[in-house]
Protein backbone atom coordinates (compact mmCIF):
# COMPACT_ATOMS: atom_id res chain seq x y z
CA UNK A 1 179.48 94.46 108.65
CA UNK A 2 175.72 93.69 107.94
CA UNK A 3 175.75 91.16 110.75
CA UNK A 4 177.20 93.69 113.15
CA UNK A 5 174.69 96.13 112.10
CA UNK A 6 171.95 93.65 112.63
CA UNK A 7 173.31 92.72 116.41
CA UNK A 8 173.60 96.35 117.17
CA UNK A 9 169.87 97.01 115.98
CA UNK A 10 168.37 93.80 117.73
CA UNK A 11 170.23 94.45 120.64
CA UNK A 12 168.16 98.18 120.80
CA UNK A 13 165.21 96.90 120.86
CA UNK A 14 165.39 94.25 122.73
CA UNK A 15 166.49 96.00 125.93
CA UNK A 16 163.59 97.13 128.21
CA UNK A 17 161.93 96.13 124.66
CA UNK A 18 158.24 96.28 127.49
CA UNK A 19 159.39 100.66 128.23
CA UNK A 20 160.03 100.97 124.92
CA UNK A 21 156.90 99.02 124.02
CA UNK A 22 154.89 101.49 126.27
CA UNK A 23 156.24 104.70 125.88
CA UNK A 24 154.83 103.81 121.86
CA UNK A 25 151.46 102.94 123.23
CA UNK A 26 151.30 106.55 125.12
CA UNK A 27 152.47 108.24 122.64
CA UNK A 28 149.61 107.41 119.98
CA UNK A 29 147.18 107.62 122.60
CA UNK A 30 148.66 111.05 123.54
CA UNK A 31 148.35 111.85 119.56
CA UNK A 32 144.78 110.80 119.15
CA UNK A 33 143.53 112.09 122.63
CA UNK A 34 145.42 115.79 121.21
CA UNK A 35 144.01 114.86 117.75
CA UNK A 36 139.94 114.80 119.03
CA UNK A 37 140.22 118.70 120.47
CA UNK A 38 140.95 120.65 116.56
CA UNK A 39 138.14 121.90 115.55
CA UNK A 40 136.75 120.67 112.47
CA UNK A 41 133.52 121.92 110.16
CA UNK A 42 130.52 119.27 108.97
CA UNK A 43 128.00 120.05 106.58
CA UNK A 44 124.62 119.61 107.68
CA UNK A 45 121.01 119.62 105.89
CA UNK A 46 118.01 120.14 108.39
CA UNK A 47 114.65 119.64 107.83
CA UNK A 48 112.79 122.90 108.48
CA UNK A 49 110.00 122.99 111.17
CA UNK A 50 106.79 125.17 111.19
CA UNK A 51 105.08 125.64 114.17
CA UNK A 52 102.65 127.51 116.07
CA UNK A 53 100.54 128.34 113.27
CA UNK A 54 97.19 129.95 113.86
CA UNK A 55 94.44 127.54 113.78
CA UNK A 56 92.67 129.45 111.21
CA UNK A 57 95.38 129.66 109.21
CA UNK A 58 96.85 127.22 106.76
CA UNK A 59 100.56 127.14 104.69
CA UNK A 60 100.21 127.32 100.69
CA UNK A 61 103.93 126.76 100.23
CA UNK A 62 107.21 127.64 101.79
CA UNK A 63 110.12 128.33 99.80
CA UNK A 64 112.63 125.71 101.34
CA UNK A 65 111.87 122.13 102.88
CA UNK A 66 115.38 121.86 104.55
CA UNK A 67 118.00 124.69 104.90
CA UNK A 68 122.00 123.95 104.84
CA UNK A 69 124.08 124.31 108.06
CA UNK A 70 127.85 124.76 109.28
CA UNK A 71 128.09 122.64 112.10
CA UNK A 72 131.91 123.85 113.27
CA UNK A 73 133.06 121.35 116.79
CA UNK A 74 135.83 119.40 117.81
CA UNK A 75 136.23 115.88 116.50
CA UNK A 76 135.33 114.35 119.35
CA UNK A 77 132.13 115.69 119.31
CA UNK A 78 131.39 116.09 115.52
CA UNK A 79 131.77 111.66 115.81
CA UNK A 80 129.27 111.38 118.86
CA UNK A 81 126.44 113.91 118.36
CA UNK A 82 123.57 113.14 115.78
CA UNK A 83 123.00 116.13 114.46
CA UNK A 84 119.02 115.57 113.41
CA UNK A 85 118.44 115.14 117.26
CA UNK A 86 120.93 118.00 118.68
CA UNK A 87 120.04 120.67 115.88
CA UNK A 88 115.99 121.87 115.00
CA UNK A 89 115.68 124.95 112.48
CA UNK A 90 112.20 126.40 113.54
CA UNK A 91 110.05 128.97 111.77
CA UNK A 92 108.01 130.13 114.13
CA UNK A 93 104.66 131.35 112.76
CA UNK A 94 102.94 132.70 115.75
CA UNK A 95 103.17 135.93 114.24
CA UNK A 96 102.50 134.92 110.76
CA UNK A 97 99.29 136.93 108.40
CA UNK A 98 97.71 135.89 105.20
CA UNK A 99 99.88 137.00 102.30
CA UNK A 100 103.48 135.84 100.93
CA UNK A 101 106.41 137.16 103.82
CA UNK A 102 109.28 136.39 105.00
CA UNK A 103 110.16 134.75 108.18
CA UNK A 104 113.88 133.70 110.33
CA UNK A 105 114.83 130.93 111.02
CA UNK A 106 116.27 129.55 114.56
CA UNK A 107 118.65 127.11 115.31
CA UNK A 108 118.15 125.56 118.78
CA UNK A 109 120.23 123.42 120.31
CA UNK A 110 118.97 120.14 122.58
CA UNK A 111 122.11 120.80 124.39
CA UNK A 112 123.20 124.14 124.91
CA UNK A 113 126.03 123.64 126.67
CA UNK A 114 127.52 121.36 124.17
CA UNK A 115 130.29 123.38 122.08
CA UNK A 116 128.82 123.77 118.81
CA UNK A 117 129.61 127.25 116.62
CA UNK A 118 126.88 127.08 113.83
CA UNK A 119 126.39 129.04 110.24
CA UNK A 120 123.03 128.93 108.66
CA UNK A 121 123.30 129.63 104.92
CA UNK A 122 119.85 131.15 105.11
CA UNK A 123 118.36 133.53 107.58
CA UNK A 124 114.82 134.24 106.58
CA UNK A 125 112.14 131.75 104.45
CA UNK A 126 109.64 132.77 102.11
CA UNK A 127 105.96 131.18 103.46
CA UNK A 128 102.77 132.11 101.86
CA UNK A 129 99.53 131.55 103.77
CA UNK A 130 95.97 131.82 103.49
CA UNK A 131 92.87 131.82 105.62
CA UNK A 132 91.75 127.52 106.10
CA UNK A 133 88.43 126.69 104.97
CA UNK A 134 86.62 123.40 104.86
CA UNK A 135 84.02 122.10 102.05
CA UNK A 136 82.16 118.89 101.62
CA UNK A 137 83.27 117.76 98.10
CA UNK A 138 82.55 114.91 95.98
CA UNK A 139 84.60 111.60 95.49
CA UNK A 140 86.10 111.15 92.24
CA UNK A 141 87.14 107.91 91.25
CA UNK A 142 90.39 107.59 89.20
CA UNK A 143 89.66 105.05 86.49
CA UNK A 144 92.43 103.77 84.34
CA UNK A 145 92.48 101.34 81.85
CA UNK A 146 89.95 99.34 80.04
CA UNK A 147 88.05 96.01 80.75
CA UNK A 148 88.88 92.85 77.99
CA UNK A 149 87.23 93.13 74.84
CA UNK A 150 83.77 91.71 75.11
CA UNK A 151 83.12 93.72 78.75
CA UNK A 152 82.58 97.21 79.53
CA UNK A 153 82.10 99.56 82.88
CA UNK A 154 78.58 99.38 83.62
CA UNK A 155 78.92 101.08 87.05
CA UNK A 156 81.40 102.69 89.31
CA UNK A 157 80.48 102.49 93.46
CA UNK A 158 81.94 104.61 95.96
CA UNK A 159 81.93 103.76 99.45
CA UNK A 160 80.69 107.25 100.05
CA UNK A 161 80.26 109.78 97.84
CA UNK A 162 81.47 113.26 99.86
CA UNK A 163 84.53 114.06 101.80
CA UNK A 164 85.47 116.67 103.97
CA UNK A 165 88.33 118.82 102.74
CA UNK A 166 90.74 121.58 104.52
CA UNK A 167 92.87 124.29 103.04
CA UNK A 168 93.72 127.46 101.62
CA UNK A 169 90.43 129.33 100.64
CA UNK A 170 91.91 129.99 97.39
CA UNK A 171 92.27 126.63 96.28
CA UNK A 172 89.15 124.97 98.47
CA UNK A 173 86.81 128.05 96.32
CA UNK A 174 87.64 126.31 93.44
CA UNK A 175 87.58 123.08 93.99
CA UNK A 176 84.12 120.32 93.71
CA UNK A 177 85.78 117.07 93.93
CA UNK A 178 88.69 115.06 95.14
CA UNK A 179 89.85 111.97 92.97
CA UNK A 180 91.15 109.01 94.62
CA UNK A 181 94.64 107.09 93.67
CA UNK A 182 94.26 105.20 90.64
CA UNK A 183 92.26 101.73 90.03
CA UNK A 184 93.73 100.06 87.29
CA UNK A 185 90.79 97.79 85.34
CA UNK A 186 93.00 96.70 82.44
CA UNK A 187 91.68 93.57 80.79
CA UNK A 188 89.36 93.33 83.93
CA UNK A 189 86.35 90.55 83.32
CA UNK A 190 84.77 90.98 86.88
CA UNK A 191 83.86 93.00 89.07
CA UNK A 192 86.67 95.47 91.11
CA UNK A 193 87.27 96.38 94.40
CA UNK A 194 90.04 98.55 95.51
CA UNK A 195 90.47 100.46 98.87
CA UNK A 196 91.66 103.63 98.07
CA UNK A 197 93.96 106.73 99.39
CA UNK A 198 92.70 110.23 97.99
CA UNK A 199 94.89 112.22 95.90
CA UNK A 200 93.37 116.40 97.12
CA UNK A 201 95.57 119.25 95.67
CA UNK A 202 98.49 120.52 97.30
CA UNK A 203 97.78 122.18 100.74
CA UNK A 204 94.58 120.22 101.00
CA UNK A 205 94.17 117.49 102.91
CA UNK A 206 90.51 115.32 103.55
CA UNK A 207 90.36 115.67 107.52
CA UNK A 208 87.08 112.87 107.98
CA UNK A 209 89.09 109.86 106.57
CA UNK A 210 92.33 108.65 105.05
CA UNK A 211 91.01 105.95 102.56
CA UNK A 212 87.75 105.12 100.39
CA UNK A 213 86.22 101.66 98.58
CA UNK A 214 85.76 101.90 94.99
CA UNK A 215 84.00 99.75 93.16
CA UNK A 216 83.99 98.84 89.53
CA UNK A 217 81.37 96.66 88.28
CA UNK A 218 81.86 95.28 85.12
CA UNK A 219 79.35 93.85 83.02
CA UNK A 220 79.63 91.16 79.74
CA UNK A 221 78.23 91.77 76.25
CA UNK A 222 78.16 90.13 72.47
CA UNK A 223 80.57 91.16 70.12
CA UNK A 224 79.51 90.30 66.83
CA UNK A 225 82.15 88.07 64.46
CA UNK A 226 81.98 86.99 61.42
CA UNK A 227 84.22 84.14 60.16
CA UNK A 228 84.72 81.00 58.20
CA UNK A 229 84.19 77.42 59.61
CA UNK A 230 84.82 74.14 58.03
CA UNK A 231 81.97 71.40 57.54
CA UNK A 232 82.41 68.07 58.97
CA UNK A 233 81.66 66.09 56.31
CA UNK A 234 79.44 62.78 58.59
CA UNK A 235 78.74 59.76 57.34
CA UNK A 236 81.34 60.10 54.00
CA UNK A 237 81.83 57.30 52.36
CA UNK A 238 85.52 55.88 53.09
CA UNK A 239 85.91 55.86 48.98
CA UNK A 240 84.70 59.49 47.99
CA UNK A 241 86.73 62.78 49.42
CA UNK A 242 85.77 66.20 48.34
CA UNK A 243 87.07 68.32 45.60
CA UNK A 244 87.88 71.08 47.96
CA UNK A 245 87.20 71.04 51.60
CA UNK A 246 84.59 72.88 52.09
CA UNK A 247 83.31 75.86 54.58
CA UNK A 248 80.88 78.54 55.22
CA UNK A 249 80.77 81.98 56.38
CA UNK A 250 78.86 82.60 59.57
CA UNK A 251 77.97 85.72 61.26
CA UNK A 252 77.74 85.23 65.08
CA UNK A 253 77.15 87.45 68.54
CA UNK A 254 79.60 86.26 70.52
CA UNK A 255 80.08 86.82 74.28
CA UNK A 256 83.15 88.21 75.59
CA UNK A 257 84.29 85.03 77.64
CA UNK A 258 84.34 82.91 74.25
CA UNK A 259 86.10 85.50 72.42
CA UNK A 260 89.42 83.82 72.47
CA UNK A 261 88.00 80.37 71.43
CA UNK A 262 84.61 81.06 69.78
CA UNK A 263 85.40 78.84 66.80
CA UNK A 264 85.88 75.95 68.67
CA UNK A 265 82.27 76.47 70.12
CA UNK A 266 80.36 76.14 66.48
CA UNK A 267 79.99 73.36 64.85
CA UNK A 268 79.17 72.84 60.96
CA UNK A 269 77.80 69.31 60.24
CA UNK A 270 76.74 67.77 56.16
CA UNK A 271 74.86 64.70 55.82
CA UNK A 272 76.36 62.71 53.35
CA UNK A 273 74.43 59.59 53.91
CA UNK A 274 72.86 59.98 50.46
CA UNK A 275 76.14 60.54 48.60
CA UNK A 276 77.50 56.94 47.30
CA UNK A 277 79.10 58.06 44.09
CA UNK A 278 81.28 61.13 42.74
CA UNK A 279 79.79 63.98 41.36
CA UNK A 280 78.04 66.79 42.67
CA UNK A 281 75.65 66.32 45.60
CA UNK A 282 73.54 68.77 47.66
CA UNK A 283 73.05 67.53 51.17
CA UNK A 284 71.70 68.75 54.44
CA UNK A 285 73.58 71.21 56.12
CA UNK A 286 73.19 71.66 60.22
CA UNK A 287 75.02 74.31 62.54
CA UNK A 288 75.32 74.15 65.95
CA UNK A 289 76.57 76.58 68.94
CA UNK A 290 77.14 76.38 72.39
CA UNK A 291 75.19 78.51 74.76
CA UNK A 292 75.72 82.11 74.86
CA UNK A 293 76.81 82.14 70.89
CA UNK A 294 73.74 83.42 68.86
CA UNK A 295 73.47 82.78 65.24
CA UNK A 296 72.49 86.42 63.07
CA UNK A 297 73.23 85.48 59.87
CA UNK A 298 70.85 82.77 57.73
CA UNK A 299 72.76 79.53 57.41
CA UNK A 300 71.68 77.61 54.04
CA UNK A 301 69.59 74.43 54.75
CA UNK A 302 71.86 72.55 52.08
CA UNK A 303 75.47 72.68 50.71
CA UNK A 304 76.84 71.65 47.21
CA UNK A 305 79.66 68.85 47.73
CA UNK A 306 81.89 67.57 44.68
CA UNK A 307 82.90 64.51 45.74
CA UNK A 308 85.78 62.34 43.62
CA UNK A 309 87.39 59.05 43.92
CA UNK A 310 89.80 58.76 46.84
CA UNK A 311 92.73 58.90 45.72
């Protein structure tokens, strides 16, 4: 029975198996090509244009960057149209006085011919504006951080030292400076040079140039340390050793590039060439420092050695 059933269903389609073959081909294409022409609805977010402002006008702030649309089209369409290039919402501010109003928006189409059936979920936008002034301010660097120990800021250069600022007269009354973007001098040791961007208040903007050199000299100083250094025992006899290796306290002014190693840079030397036997000896005592490292403290002319037996 199975076999039969098997003939009978291989048999089907195998006869004009190429119509049957086509007539399923036509049929999806008919489905899809049907398919394309329902209407379907794509959210959209635009970014909001304002134009034809009054020159001597300026925006403060607007109450919304982008509005939402409901872009309603066929499917066809809704796959082939970008809607950032098709769709523009425009406030147009031709009109527009000093003050906080409202104002519509319109939705223009590139196209208007092409089928599109659009819902704005906003009709109006707040925008407050004020009369544009310009002032020469100063420039403000924006120092962060601190040099290494052992360095400090002895100066701070600015390419120039005004700018030329635009905006709202409320905000440009109050205003005497602009800073820049920050310049980092953390654990600096030289001098710093960093090209700029400026950083006005919102609604301002410096109209004579986009970028300034800042310049952070930084200058070296002594840091006085006080600490404990051995004493290279010279010329000790090979059968004496000390009691107790000894060492002396030193107060130096140290310079900030030998912070990190300023103990390797002094040198405490006893002369033991007179010392032949144990007991207690007082010998000459010598310190030495490399250049830079300055001394404050008196260093003793002689030190008391024990020396014993070596064991």
């Amino acid at each position: 029975m199975k076999l039969w059933l098997l003939n009978k269903l291989k048999a089907f389609f195998m006869h004009n198996w190429k119509v049957k073959l086509a007539s399923v081909i036509f049929a999806s294409a008919l489905w899809f090509y049907v398919n394309s022409f329902d209407y379907v609805t794509q959210p959209v977010i635009l970014t909001v244009d304002y134009i034809n402002l009054p020159a001597n006008l300026t925006i403060v702030q607007v109450s919304d960057e982008a509005i939402d649309l409901d872009v309603r089209a066929r499917k066809n369409i809704i796959a082939a149209v970008s809607f950032s290039k098709e769709i523009k919402a425009v406030v147009d501010l031709s009109e527009a006085t000093i003050g906080n109003n409202d104002y519509p928006v319109q939705i223009r189409q590139a196209d208007p011919n092409l089928d599109l059936r659009i819902t704005a979920a906003k009709k109006t936008v707040n925008v407050t504006i004020d009369e544009l002034r310009r002032k020469n301010v100063l420039v403000k660097p924006k120092i962060v951080g601190t040099p290494r120990e052992g360095f400090v800021v002895d100066r701070i250069n600015t390419q120039v030292r005004a700018v030329r600022v635009a905006g709202p007269r409320g905000i440009i009354e109050l205003i005497n400076s602009v800073e820049t973007a920050q310049v980092d001098i953390t654990d600096a040791t030289n001098r710093i040079v960093r090209t700029v961007a400026f950083q006005p208040p919102d609604a301002v903007s410096v109209i004579d140039r986009e970028n300034v050199t800042v310049e952070v000299v930084i200058s070296e100083r002594k840091i006085n340390r006080e600490a404990n250094f051995p004493v290279i025992l010279e010329n000790l006899s090979q059968e004496l050793e000390p009691v107790v290796p000894p060492q002396i306290s030193i107060n130096l002014e140290v310079p900030g590039r030998f912070l990190d190693n300023f103990q390797n840079k002094v040198r405490v030397i006893a002369d033991l060439s007179t010392a032949r036997t144990p007991g207690t000896h007082i010998v000459p005592l010598r310190v030495f420092a490399d250049d830079g490292i300055e001394i404050i403290s008196e260093t003793p002319r002689n030190i008391s050695i024990e020396l014993i037996p070596r064991q």
